[in-house]
PDB file of N, CA and C in Angstrom:
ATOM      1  N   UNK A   1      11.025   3.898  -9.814  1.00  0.00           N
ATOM      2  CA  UNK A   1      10.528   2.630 -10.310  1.00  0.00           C
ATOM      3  C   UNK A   1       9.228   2.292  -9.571  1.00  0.00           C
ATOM      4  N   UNK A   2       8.015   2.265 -10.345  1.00  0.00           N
ATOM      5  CA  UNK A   2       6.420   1.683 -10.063  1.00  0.00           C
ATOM      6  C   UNK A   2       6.488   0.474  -9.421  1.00  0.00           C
ATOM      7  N   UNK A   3       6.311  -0.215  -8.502  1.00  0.00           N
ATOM      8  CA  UNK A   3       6.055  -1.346  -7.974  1.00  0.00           C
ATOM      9  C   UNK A   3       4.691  -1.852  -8.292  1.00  0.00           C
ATOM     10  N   UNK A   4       4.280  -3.047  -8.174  1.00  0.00           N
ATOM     11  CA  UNK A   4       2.847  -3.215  -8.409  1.00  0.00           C
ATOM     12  C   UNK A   4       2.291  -4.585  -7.430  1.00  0.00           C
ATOM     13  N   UNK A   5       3.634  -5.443  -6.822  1.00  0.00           N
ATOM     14  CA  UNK A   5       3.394  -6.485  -6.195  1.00  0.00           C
ATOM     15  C   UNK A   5       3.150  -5.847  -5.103  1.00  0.00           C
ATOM     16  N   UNK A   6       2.298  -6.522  -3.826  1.00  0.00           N
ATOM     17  CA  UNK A   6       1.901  -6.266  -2.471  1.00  0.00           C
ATOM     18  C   UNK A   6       3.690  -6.207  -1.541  1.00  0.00           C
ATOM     19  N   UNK A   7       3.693  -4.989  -0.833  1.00  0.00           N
ATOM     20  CA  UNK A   7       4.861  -4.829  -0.096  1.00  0.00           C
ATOM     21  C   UNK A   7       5.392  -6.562   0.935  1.00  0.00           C
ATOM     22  N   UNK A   8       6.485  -6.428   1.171  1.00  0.00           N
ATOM     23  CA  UNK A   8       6.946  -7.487   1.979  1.00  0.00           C
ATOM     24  C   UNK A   8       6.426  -6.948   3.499  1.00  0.00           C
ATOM     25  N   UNK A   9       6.754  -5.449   3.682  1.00  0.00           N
ATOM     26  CA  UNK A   9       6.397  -5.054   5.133  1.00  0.00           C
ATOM     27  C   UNK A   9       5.408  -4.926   4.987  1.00  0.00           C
ATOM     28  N   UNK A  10       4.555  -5.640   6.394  1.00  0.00           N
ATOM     29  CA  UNK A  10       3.312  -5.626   6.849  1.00  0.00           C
ATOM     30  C   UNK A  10       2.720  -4.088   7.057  1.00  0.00           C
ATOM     31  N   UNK A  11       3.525  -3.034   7.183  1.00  0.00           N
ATOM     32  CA  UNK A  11       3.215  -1.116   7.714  1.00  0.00           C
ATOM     33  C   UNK A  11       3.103  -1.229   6.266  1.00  0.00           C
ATOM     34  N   UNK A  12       4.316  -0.873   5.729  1.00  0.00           N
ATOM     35  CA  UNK A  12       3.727  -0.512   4.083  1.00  0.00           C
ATOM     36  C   UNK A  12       2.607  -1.211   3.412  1.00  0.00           C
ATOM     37  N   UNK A  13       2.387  -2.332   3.579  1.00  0.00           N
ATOM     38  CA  UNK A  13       0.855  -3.251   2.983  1.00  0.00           C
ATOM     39  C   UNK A  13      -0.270  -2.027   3.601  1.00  0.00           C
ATOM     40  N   UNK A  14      -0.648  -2.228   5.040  1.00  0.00           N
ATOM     41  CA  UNK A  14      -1.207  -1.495   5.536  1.00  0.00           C
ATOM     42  C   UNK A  14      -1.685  -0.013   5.295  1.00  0.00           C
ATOM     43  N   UNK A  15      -0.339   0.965   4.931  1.00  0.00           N
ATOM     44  CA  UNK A  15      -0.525   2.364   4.690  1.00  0.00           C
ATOM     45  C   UNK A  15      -0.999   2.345   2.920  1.00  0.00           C
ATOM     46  N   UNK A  16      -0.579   1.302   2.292  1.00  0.00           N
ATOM     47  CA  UNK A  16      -0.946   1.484   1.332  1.00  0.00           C
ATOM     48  C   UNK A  16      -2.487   1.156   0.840  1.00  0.00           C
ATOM     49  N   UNK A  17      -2.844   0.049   1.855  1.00  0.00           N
ATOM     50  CA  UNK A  17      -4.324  -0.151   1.251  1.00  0.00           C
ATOM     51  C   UNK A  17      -4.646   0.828   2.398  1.00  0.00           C
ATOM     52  N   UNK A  18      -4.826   2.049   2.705  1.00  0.00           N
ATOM     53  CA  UNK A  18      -5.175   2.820   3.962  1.00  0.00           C
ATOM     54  C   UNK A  18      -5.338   3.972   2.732  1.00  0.00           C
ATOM     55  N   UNK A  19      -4.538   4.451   2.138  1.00  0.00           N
ATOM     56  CA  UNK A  19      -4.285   5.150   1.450  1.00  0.00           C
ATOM     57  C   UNK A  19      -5.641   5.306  -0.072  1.00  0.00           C
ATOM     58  N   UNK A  20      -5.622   4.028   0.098  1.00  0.00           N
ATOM     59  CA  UNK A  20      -6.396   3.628  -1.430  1.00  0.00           C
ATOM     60  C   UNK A  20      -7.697   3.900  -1.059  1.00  0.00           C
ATOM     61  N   UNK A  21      -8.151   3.135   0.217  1.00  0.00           N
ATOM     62  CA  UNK A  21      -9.440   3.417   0.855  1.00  0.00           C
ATOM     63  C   UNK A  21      -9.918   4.819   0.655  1.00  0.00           C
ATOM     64  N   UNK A  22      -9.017   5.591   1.543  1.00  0.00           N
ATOM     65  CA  UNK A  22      -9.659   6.705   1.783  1.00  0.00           C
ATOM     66  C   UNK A  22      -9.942   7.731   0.185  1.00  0.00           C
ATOM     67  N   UNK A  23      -8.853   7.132  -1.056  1.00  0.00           N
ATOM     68  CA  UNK A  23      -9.132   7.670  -2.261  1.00  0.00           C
ATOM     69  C   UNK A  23     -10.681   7.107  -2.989  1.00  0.00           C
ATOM     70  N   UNK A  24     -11.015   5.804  -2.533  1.00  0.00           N
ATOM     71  CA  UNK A  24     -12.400   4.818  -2.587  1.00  0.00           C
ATOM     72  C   UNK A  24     -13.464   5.815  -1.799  1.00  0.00           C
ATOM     73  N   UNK A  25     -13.128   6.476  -0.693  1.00  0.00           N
ATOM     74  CA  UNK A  25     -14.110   6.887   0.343  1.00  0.00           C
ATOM     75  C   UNK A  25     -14.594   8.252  -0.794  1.00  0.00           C
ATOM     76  N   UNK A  26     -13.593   8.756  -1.056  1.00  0.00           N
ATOM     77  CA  UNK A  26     -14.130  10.215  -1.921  1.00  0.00           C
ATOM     78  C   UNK A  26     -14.561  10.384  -3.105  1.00  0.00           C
ATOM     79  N   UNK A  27     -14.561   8.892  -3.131  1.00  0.00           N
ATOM     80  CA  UNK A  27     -15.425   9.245  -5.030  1.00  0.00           C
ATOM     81  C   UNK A  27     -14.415   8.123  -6.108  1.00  0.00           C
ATOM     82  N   UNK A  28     -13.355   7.675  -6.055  1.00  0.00           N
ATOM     83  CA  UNK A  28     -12.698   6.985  -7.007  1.00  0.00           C
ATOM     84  C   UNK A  28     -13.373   5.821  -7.092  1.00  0.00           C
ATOM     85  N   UNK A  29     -13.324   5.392  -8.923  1.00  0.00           N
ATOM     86  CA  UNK A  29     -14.013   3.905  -9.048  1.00  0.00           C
ATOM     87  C   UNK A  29     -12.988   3.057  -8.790  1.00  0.00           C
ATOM     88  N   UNK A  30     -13.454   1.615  -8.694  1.00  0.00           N
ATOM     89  CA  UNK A  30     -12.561   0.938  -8.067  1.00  0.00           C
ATOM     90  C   UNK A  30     -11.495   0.294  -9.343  1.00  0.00           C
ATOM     91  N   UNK A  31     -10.621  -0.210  -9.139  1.00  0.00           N
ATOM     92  CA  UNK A  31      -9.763  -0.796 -10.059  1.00  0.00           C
ATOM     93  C   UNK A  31     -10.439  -2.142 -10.618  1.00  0.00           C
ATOM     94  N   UNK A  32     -10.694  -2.751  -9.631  1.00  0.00           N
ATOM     95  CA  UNK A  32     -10.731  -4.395 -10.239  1.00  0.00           C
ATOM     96  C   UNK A  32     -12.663  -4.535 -10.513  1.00  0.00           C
ATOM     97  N   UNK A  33     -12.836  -5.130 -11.249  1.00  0.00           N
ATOM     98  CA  UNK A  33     -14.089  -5.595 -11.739  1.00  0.00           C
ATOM     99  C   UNK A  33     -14.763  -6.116 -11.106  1.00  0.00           C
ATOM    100  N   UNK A  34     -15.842  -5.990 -10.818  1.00  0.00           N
ATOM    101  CA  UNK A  34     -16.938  -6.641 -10.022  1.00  0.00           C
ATOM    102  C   UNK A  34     -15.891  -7.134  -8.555  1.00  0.00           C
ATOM    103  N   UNK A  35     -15.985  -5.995  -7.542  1.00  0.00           N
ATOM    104  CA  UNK A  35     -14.718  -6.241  -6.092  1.00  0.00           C
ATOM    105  C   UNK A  35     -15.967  -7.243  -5.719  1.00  0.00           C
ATOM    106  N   UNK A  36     -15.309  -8.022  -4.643  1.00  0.00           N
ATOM    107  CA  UNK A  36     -15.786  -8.825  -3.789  1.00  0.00           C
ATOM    108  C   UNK A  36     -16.830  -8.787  -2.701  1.00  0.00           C
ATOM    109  N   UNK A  37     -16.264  -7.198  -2.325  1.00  0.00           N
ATOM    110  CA  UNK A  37     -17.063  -6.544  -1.424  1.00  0.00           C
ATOM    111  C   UNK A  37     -17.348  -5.116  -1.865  1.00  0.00           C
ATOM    112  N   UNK A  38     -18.172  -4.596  -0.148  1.00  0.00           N
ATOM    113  CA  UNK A  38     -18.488  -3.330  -0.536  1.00  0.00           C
ATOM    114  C   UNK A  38     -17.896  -2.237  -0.196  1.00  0.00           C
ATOM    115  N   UNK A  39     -16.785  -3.091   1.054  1.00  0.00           N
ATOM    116  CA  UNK A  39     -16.005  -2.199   1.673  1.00  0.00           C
ATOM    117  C   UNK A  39     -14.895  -1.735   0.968  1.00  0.00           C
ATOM    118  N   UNK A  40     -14.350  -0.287   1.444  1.00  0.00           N
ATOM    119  CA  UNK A  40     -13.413   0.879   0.840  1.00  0.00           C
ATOM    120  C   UNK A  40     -12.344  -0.410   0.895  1.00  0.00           C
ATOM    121  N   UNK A  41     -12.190  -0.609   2.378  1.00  0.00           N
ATOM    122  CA  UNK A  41     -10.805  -1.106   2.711  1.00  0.00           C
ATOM    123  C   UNK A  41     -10.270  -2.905   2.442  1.00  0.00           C
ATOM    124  N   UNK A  42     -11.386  -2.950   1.782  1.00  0.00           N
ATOM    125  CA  UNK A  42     -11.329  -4.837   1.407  1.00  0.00           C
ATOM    126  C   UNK A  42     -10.997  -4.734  -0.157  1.00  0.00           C
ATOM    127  N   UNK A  43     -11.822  -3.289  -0.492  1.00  0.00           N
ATOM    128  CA  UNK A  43     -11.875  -3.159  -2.205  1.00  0.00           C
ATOM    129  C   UNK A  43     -10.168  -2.949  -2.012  1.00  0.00           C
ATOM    130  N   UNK A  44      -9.775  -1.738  -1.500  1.00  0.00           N
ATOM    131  CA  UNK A  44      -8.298  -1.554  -1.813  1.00  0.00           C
ATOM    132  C   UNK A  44      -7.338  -2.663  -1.564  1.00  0.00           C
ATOM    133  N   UNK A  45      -7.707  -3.373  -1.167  1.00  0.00           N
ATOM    134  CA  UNK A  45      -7.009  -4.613  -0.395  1.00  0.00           C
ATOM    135  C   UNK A  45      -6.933  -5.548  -1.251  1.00  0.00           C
ATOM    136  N   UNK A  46      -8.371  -5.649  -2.368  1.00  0.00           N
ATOM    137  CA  UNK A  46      -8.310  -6.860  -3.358  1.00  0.00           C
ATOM    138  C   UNK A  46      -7.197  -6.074  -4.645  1.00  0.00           C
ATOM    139  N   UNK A  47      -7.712  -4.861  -4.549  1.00  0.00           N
ATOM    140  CA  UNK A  47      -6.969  -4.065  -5.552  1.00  0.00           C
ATOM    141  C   UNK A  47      -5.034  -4.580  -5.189  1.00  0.00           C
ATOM    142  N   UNK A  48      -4.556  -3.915  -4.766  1.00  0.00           N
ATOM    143  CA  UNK A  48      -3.296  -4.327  -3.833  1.00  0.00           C
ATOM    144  C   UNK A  48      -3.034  -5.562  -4.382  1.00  0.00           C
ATOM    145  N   UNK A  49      -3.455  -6.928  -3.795  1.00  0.00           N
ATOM    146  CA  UNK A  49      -3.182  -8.045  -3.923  1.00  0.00           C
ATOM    147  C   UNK A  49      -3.409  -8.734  -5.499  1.00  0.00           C
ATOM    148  N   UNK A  50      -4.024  -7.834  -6.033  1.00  0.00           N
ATOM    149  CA  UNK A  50      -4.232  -8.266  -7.590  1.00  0.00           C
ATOM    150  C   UNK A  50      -3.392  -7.383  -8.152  1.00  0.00           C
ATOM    151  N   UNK A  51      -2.436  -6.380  -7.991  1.00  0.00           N
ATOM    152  CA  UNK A  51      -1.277  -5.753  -8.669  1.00  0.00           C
ATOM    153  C   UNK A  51      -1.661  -4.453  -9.643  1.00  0.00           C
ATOM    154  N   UNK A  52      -3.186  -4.289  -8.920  1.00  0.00           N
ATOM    155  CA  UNK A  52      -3.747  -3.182 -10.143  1.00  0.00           C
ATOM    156  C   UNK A  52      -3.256  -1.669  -9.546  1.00  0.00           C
ATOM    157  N   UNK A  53      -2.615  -1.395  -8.272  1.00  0.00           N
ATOM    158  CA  UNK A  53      -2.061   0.038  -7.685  1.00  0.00           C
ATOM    159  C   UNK A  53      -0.207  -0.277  -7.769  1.00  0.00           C
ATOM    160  N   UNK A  54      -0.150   1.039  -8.442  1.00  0.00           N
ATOM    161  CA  UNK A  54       1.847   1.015  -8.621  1.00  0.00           C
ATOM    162  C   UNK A  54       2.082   2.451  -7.076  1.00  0.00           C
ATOM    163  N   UNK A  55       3.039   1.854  -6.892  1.00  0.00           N
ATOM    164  CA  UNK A  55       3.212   2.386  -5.674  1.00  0.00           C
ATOM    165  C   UNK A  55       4.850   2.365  -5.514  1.00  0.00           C
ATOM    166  N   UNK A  56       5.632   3.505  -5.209  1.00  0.00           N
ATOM    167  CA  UNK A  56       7.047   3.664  -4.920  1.00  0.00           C
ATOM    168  C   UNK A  56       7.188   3.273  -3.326  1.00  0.00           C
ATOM    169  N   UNK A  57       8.355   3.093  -3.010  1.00  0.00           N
ATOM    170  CA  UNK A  57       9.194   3.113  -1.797  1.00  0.00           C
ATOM    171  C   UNK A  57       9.744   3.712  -1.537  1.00  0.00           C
ATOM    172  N   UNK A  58      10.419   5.042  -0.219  1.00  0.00           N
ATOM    173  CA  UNK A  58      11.278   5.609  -0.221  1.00  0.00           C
ATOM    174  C   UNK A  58      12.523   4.949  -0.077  1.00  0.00           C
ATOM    175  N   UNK A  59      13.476   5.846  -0.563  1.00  0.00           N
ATOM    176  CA  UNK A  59      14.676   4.748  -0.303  1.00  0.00           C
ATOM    177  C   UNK A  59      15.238   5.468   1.105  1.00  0.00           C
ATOM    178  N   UNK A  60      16.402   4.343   1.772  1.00  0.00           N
ATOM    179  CA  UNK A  60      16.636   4.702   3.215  1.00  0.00           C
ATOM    180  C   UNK A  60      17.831   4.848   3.286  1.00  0.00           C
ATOM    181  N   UNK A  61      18.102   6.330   3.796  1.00  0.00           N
ATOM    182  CA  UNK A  61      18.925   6.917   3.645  1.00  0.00           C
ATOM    183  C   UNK A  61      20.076   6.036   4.122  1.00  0.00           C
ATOM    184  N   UNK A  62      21.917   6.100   4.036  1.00  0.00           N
ATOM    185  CA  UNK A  62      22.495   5.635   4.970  1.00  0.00           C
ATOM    186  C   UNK A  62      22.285   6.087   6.060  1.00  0.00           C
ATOM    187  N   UNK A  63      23.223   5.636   7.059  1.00  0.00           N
ATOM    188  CA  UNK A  63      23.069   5.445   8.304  1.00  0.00           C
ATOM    189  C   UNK A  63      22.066   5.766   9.355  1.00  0.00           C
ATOM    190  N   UNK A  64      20.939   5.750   8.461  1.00  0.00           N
ATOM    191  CA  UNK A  64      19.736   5.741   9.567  1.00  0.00           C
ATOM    192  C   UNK A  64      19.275   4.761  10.408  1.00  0.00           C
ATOM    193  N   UNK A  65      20.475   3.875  10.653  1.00  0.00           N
ATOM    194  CA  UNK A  65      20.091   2.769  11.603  1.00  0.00           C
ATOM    195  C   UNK A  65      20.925   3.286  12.821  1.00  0.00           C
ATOM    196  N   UNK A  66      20.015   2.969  14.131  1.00  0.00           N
ATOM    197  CA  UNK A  66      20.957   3.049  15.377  1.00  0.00           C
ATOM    198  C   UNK A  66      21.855   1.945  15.756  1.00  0.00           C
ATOM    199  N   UNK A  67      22.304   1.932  16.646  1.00  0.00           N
ATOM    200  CA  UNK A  67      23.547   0.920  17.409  1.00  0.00           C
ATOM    201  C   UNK A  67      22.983  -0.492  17.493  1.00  0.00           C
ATOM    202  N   UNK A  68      21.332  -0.280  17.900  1.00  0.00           N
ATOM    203  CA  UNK A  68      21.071  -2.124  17.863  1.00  0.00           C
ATOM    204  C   UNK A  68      20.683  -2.275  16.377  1.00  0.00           C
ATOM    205  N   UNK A  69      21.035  -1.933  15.426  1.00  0.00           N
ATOM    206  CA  UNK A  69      20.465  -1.877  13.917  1.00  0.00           C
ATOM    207  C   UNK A  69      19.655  -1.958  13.314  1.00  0.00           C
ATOM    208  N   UNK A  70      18.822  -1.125  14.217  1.00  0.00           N
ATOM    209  CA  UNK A  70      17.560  -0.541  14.105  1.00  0.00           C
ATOM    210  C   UNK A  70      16.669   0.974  12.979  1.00  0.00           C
ATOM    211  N   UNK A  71      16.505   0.722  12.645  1.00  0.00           N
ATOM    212  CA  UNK A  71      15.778   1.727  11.585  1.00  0.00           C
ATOM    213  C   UNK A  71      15.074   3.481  12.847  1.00  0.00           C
ATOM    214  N   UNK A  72      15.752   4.883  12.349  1.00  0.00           N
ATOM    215  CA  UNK A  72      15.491   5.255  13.030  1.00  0.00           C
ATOM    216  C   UNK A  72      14.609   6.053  12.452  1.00  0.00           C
ATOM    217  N   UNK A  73      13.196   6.403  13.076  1.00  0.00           N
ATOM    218  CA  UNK A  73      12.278   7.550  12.304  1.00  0.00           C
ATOM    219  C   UNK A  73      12.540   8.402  11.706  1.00  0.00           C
TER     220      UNK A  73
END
């Protein structure tokens, strides 16, 4: 399932407009119309927050949490 709203976690927000940038850095046009700026990482960022990149989540496995119920790498 495509997601298209901006992640709740602040890492996933992050890796994802990180991600977009560096596809901005090599040549991709941008999604949204006339961006705001000129930067890779503000463009992917407006992109993101305007719902124009679909993006999955992995799902987490069971018991990959430790004893303090913690998420383990």
């Amino acid at each position: 399932m495509a997601l298209t709203q901006a992640p709740d976690s602040k890492f996933a927000y992050v890796v994802l407009v990180a991600r977009r940038a560096r596809q901005l850095m090599i040549g991709a046009r941008p999604l949204v119309d006339n961006p705001r700026s000129r930067k890779n990482t503000r463009i992917a960022e407006e992109e993101l927050t305007q719902g124009c990149l679909e993006y999955e989540l992995p799902e987490v496995p069971e018991g990959a949490e430790d004893r303090d119920g913690k998420r383990r790498k």
